[in-house]
N, C-alpha and C. Protein backbone atom coordinates (compact mmCIF):
# COMPACT_ATOMS: atom_id res chain seq x y z
N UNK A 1 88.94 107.98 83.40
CA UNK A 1 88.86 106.98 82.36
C UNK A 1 88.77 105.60 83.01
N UNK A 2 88.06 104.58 82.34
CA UNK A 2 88.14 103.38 83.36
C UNK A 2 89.00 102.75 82.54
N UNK A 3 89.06 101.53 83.50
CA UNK A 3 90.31 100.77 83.35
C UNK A 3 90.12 100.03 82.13
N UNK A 4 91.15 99.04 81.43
CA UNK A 4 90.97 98.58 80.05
C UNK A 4 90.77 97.32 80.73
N UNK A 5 89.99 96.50 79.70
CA UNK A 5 89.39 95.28 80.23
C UNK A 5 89.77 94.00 79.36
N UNK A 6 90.44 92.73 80.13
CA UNK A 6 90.78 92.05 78.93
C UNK A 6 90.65 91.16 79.89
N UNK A 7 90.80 89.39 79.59
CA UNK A 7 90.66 88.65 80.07
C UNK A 7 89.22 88.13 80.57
N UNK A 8 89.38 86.80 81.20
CA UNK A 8 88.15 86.79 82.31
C UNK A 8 88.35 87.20 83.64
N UNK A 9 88.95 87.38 83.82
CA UNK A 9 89.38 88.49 85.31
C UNK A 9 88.63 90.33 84.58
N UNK A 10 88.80 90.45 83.68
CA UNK A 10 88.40 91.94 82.87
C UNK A 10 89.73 92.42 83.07
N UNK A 11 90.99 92.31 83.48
CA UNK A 11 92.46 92.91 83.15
C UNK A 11 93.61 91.87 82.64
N UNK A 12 94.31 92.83 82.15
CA UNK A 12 95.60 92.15 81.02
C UNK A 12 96.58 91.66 82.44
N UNK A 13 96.96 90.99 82.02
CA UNK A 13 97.92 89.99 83.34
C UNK A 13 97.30 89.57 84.34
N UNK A 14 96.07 89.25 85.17
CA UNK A 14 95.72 88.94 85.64
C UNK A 14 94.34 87.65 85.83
N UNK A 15 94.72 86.52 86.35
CA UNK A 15 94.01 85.38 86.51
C UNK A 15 93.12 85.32 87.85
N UNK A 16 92.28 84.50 87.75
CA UNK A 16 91.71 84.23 88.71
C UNK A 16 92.22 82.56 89.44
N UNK A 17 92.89 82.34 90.78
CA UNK A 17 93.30 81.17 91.02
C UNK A 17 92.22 80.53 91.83
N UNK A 18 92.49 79.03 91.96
CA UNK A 18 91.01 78.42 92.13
C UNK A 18 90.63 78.50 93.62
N UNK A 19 91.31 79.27 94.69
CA UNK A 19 91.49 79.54 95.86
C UNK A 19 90.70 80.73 96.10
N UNK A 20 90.09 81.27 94.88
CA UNK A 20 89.86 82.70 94.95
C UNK A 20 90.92 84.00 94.99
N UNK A 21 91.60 84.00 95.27
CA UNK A 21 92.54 85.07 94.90
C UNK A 21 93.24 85.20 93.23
N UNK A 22 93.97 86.05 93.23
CA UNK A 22 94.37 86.72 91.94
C UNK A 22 95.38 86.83 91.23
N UNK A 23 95.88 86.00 90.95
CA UNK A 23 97.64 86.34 90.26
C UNK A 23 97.79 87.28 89.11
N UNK A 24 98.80 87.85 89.56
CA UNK A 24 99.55 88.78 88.38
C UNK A 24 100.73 88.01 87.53
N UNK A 25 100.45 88.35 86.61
CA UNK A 25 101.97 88.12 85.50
C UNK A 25 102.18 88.78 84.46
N UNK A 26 103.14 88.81 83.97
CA UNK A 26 103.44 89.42 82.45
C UNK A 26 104.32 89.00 81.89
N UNK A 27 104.38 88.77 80.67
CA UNK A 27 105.00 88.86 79.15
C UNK A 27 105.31 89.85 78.35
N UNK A 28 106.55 90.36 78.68
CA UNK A 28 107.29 91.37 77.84
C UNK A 28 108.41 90.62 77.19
N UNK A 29 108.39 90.85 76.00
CA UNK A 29 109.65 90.82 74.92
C UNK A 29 110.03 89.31 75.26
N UNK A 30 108.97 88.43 75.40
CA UNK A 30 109.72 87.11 75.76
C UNK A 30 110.03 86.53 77.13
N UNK A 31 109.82 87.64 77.81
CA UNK A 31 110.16 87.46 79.25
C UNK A 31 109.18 87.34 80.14
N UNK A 32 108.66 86.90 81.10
CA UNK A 32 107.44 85.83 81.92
C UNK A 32 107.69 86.28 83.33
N UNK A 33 107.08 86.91 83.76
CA UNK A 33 107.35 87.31 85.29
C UNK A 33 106.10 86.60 85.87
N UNK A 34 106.33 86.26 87.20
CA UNK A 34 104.78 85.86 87.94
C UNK A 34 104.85 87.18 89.04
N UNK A 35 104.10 87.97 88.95
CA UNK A 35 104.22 89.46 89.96
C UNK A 35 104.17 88.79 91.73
N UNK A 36 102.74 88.48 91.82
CA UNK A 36 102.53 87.84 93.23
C UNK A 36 100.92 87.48 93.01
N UNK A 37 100.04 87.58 94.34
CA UNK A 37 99.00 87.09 94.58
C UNK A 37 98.38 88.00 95.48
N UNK A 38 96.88 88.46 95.16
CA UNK A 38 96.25 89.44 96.04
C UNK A 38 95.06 88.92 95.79
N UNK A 39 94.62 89.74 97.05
CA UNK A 39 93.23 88.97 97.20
C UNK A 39 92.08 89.77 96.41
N UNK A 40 92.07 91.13 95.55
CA UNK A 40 91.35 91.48 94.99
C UNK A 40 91.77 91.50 93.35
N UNK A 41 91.18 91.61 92.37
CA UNK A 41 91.89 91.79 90.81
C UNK A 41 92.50 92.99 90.32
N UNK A 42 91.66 94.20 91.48
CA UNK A 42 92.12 95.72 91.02
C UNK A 42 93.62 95.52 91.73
N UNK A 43 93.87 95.04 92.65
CA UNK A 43 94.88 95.17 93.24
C UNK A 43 96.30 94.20 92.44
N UNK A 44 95.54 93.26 91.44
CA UNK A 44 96.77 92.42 90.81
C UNK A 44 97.13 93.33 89.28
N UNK A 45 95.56 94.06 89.29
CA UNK A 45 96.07 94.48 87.58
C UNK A 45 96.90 96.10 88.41
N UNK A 46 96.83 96.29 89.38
CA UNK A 46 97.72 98.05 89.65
C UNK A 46 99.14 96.96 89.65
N UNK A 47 99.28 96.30 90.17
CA UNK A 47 101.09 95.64 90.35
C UNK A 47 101.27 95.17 88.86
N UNK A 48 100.12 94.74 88.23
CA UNK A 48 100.52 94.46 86.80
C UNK A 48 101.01 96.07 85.98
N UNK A 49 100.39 96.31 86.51
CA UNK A 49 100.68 98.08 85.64
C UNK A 49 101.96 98.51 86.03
N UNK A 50 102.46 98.44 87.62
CA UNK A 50 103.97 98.64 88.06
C UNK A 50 104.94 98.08 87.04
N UNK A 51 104.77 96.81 87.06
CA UNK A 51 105.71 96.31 86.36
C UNK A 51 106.06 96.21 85.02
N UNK A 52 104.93 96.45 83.95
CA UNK A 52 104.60 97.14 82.91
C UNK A 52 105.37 98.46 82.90
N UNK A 53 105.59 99.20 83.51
CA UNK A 53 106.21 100.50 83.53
C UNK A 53 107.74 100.31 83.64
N UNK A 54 108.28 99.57 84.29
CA UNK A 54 109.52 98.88 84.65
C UNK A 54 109.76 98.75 83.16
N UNK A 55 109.12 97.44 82.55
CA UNK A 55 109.33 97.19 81.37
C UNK A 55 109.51 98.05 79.92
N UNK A 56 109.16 98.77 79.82
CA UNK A 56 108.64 100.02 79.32
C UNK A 56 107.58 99.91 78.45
N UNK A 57 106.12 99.34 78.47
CA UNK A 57 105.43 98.59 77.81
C UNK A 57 104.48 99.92 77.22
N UNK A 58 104.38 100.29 76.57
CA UNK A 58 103.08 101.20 76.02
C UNK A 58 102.08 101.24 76.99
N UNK A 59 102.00 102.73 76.99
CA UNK A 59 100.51 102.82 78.17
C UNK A 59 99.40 102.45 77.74
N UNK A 60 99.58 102.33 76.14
CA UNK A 60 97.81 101.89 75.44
C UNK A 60 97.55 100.27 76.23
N UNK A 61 99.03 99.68 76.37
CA UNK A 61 98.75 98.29 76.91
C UNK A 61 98.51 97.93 78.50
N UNK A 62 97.85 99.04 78.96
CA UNK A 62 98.17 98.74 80.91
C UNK A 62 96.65 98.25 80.61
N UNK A 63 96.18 98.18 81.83
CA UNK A 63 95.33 98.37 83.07
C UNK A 63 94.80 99.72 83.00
N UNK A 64 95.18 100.84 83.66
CA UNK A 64 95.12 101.43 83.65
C UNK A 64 95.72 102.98 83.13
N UNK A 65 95.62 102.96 81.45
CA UNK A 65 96.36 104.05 81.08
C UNK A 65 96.35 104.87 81.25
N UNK A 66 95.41 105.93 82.47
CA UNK A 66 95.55 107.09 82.73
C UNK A 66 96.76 107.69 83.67
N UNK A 67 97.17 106.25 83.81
CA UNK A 67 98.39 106.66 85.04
C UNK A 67 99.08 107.56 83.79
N UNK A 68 100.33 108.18 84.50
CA UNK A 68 101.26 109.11 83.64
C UNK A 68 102.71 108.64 84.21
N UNK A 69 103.05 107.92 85.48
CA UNK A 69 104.00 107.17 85.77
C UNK A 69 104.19 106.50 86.55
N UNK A 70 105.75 106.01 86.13
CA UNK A 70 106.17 104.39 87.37
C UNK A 70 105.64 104.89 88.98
N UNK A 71 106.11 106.14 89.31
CA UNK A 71 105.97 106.72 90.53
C UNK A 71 104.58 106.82 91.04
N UNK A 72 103.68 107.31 89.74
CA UNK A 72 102.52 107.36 89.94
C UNK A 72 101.49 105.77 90.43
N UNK A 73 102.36 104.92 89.55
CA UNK A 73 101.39 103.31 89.47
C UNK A 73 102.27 102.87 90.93
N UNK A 74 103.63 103.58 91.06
CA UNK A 74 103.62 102.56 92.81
C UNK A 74 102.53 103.10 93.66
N UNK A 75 102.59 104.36 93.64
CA UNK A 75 101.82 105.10 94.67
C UNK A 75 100.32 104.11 94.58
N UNK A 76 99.60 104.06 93.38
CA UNK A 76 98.23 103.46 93.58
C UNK A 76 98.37 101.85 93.96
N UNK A 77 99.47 101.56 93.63
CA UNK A 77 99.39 99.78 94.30
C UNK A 77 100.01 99.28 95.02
N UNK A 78 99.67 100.33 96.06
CA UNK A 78 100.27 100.69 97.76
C UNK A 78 99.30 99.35 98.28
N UNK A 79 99.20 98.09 97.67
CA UNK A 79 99.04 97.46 98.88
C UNK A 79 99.48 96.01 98.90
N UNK A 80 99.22 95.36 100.12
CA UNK A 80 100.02 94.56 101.02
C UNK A 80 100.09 93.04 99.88
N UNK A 81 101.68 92.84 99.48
CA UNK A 81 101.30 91.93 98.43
C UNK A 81 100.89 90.73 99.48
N UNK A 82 100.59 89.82 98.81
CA UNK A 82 100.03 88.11 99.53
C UNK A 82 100.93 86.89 98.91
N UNK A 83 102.47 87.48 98.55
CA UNK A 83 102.95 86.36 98.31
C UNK A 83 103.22 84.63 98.86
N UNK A 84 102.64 84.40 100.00
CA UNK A 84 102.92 83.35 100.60
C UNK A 84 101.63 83.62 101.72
N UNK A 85 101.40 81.96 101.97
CA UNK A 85 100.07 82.03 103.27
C UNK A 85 100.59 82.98 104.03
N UNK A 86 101.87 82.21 104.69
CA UNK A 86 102.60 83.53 106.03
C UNK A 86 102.16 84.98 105.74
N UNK A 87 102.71 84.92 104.65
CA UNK A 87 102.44 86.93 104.36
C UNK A 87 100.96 87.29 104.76
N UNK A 88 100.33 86.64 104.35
CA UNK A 88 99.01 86.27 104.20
C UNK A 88 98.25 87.03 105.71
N UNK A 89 98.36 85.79 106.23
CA UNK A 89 98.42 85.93 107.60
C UNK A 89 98.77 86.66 108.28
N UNK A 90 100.00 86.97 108.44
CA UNK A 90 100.55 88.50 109.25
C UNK A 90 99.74 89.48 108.52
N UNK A 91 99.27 90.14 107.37
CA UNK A 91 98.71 90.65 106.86
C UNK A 91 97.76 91.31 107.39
N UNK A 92 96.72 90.26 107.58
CA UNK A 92 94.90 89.74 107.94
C UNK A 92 95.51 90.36 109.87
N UNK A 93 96.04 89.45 109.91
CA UNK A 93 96.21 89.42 111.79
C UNK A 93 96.70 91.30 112.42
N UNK A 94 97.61 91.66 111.43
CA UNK A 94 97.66 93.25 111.39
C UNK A 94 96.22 93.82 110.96
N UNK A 95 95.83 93.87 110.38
CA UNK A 95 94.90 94.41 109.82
C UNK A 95 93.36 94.27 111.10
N UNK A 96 93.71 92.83 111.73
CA UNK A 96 92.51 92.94 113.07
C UNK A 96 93.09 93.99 113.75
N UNK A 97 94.29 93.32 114.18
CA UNK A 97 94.76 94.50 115.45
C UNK A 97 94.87 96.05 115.17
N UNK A 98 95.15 96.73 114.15
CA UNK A 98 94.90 97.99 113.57
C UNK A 98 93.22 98.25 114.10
N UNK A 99 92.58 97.37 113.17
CA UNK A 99 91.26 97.43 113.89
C UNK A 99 90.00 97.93 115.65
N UNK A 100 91.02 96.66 116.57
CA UNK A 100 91.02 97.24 118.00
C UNK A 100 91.32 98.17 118.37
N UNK A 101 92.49 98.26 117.81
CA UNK A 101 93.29 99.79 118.40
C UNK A 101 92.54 100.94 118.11
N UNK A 102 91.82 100.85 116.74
CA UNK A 102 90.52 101.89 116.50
C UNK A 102 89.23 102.33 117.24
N UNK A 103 88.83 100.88 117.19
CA UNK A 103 87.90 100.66 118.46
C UNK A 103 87.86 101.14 119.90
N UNK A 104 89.53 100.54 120.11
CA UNK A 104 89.70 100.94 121.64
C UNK A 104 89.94 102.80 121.92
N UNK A 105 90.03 102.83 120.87
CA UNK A 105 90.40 104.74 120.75
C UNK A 105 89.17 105.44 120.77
N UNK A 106 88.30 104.66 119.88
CA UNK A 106 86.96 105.27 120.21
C UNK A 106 86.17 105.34 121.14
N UNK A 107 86.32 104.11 122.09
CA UNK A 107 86.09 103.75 123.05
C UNK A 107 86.27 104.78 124.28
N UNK A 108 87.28 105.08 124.27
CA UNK A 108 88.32 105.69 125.18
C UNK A 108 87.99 107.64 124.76
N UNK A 109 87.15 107.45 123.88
CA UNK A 109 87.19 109.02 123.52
C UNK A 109 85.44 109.67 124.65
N UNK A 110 84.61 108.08 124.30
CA UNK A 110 83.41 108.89 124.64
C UNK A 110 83.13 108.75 126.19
């Protein structure tokens, strides 16, 4: 099933910031969370869906209602939040070096 589409981002809690990246938030029962910041939208509306589940929000209202649970929506928004440049950065800078180490393995194989 694809995902439900709302906003100008196309998902419920999620903005586009003028930096290019993506904030999450939500509004349950009065209550205003800011989730964090990622650099893609699929990745702000799956943490929007986490926390939606927390809340206990109707699945008609996610992102993605095919999930079936909290356990299920951590598992898919297994990734690296971007709350702060720092995070940011260590992030990106892991993500080269993971990289080499691939390289250098392949390297090393032929």
């Amino acid at each position: 099933m694809a995902p439900r589409r709302h906003s100008n981002t196309g998902f419920l809690g999620v903005r586009k910031r003028p930096a290019g990246h993506f904030a999450a938030e939500i509004t349950v029962g009065g209550v205003h969370v800011w989730i964090c910041t990622f650099y893609t939208k699929e990745a702000a509306a799956r943490a929007d869906d986490v926390v939606a589940w927390r809340f206990a929000r109707s699945r008609n209202e996610m992102n993605f209602p095919e999930v079936r649970s909290l356990t299920e929506a951590q598992n898919l928004a297994l990734v690296q939040l971007l709350c702060s440049e720092g995070e940011a950065w260590r992030y990106i800078d892991g993500q080269r070096r993971i990289a080499i180490i691939e390289a250098d393995e392949k390297f090393m194989v032929k």
